[in-house]
C-alpha atoms as a PDB file:
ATOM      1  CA  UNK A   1      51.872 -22.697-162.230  1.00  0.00           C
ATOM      2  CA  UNK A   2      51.180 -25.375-164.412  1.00  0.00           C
ATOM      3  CA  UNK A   3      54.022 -28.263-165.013  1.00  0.00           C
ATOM      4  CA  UNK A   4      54.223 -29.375-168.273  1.00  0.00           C
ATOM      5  CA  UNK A   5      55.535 -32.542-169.410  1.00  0.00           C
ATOM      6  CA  UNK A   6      59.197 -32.429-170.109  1.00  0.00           C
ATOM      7  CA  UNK A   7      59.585 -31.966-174.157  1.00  0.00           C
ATOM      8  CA  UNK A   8      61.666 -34.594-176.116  1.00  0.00           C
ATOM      9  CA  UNK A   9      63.815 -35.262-178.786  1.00  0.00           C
ATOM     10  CA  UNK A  10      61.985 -34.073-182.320  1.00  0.00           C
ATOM     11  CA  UNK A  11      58.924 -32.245-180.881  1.00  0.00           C
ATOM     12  CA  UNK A  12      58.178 -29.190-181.662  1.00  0.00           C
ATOM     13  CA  UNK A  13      57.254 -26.426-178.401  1.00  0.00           C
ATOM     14  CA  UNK A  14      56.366 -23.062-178.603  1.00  0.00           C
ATOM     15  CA  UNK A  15      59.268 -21.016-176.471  1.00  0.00           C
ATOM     16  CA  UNK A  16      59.873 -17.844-175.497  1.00  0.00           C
ATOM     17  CA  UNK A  17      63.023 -16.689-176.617  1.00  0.00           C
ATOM     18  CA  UNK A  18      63.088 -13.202-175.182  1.00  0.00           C
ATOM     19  CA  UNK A  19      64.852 -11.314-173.887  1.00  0.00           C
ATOM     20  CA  UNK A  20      67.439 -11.647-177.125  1.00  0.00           C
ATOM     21  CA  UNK A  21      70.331  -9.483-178.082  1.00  0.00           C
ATOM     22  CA  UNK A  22      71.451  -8.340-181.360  1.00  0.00           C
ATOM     23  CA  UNK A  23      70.376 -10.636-184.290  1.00  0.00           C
ATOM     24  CA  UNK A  24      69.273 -13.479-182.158  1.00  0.00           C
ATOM     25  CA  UNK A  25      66.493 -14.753-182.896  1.00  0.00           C
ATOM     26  CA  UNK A  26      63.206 -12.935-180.493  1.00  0.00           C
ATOM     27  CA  UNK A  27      59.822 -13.515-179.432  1.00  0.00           C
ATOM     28  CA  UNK A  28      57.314 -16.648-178.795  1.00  0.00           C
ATOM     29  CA  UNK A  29      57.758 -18.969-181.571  1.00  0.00           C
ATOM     30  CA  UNK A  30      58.007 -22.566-182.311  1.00  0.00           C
ATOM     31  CA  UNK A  31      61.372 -24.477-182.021  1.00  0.00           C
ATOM     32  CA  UNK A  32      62.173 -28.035-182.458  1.00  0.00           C
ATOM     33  CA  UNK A  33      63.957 -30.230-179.392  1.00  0.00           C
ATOM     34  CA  UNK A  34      67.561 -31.492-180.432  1.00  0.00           C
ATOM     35  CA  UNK A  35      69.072 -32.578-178.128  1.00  0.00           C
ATOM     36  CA  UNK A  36      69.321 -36.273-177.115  1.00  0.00           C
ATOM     37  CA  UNK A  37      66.658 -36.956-174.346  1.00  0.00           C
ATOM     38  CA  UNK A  38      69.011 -37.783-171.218  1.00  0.00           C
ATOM     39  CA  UNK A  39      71.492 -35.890-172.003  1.00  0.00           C
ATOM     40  CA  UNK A  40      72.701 -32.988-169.460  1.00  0.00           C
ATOM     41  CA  UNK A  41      72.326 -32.888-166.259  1.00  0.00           C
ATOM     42  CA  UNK A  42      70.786 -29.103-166.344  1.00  0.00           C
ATOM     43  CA  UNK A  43      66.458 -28.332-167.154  1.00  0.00           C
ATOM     44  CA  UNK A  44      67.982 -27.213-170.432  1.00  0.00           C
ATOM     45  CA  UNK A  45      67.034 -28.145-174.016  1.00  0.00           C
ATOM     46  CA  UNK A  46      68.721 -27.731-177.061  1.00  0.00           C
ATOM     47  CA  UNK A  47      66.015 -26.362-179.474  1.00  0.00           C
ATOM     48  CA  UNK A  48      66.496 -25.543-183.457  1.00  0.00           C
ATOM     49  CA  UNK A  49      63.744 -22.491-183.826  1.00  0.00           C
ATOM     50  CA  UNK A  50      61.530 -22.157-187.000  1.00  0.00           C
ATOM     51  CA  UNK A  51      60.725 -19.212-188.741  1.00  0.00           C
ATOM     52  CA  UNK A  52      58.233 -18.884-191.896  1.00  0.00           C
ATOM     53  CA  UNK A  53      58.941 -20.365-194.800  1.00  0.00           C
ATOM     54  CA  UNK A  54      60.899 -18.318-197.947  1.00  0.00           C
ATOM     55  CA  UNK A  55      61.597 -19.504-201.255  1.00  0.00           C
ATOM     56  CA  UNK A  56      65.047 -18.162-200.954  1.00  0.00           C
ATOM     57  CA  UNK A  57      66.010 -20.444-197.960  1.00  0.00           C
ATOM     58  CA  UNK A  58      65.957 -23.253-200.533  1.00  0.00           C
ATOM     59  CA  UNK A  59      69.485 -22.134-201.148  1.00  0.00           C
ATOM     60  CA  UNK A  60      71.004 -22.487-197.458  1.00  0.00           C
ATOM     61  CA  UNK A  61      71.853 -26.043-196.578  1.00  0.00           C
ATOM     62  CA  UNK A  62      71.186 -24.486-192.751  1.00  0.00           C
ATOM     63  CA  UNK A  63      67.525 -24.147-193.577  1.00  0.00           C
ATOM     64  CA  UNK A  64      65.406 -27.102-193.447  1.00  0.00           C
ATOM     65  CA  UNK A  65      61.788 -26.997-194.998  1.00  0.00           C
ATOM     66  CA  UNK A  66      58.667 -28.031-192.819  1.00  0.00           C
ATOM     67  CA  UNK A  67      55.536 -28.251-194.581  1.00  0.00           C
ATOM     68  CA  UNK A  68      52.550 -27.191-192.471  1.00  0.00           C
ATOM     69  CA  UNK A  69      50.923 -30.038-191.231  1.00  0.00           C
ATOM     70  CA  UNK A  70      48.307 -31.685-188.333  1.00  0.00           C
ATOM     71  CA  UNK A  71      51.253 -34.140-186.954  1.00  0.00           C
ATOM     72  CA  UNK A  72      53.939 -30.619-186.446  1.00  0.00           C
ATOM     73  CA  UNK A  73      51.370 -28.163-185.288  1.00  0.00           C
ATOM     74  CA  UNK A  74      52.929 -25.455-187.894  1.00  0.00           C
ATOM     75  CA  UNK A  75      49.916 -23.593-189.101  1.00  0.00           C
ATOM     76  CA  UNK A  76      52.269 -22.439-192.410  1.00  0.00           C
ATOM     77  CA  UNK A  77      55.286 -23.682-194.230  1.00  0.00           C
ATOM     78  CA  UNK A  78      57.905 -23.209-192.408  1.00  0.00           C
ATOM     79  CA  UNK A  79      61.840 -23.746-192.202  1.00  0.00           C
ATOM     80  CA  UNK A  80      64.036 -24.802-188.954  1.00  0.00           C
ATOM     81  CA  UNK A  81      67.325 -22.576-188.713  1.00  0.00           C
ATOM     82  CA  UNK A  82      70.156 -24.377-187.888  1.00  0.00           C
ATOM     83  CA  UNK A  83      72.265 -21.660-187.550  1.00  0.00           C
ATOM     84  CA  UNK A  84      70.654 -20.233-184.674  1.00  0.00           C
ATOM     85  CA  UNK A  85      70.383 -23.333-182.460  1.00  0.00           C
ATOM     86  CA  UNK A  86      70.808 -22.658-178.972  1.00  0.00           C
ATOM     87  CA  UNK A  87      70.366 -23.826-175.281  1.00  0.00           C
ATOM     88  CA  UNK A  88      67.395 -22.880-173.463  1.00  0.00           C
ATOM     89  CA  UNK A  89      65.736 -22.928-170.121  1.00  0.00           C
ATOM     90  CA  UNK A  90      63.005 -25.635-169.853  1.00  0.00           C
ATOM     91  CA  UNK A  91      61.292 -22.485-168.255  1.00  0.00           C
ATOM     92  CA  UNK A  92      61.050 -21.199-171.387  1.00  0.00           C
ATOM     93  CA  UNK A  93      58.659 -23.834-173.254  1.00  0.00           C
ATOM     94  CA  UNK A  94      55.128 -22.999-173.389  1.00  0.00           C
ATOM     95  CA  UNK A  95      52.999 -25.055-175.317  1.00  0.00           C
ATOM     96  CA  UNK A  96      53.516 -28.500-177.144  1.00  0.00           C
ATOM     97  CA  UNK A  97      52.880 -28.050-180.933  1.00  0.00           C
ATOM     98  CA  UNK A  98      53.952 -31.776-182.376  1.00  0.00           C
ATOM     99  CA  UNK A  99      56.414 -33.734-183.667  1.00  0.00           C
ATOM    100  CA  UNK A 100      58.503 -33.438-186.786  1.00  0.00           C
ATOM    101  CA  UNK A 101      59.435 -36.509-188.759  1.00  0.00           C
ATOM    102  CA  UNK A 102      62.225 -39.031-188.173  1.00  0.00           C
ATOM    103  CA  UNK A 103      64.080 -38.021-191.554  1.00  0.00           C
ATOM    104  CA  UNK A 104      62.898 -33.819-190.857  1.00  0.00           C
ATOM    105  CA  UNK A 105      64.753 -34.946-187.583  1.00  0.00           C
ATOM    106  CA  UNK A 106      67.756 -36.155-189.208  1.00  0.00           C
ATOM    107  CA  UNK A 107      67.887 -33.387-191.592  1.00  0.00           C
ATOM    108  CA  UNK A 108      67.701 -30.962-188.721  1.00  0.00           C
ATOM    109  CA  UNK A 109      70.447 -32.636-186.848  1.00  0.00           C
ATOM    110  CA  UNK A 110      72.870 -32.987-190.454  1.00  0.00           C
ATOM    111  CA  UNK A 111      71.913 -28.866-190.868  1.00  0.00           C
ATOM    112  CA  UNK A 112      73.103 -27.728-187.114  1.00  0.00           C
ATOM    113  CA  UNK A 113      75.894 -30.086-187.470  1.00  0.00           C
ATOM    114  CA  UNK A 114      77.152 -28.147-190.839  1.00  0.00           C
ATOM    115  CA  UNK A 115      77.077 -25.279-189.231  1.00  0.00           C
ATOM    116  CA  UNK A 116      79.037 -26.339-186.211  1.00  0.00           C
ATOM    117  CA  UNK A 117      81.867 -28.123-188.605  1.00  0.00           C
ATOM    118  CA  UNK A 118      81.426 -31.976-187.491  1.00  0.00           C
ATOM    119  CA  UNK A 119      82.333 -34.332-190.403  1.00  0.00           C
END
């Protein structure tokens, strides 16, 4: 078994999310790292996972828009979905893609945080 390194705030990591339930969101995909490096005491991240890009997510303050490029490791345009942020099991991350921006970061955290209800 390999050991990877352990992922950090605002990279992005390719993660399994299966087995999901329901509407939750499934398969290996990309996801960006939220949560505040140091935080919790468990191997648990809290990851925001991407999906492609569509025009109508332009819309939905809970998307946030990540052009494809060589820094993030997204092959397409894609978005981050807030609304199905989630704890995960560092087991779960597979492969380091890269790193968004500081203000994708930001906009990321300002999206989950809508959809949670802090001011």
């Amino acid at each position: 078994m390999v050991t990877l390194p352990p992922a950090k705030r605002g990279e992005i990591w390719l993660v399994r999310f299966d087995p999901s339930l329901g509407a939750e969101i499934r398969k290996l995909r990309p996801a960006i790292v939220v949560s505040v490096d140091g935080v919790g005491r468990l191997p648990l991240r809290i990851v925001v996972p991407v999906t492609n890009w569509k025009p109508v997510y332009g819309g939905l303050s809970w998307f946030v828009r990540l052009p494809a490029a060589t820094t993030n490791g997204l092959s397409k345009d894609s978005a981050a979905d807030a609304f199905q942020v989630k704890s995960v099991s560092e087991a779960r991350f597979i492969q380091r893609l890269g790193v968004v921006t500081p203000s994708q970061l930001e906009e990321i955290a300002s999206a989950v945080a809508l959809c949670v209800g802090a001011p």
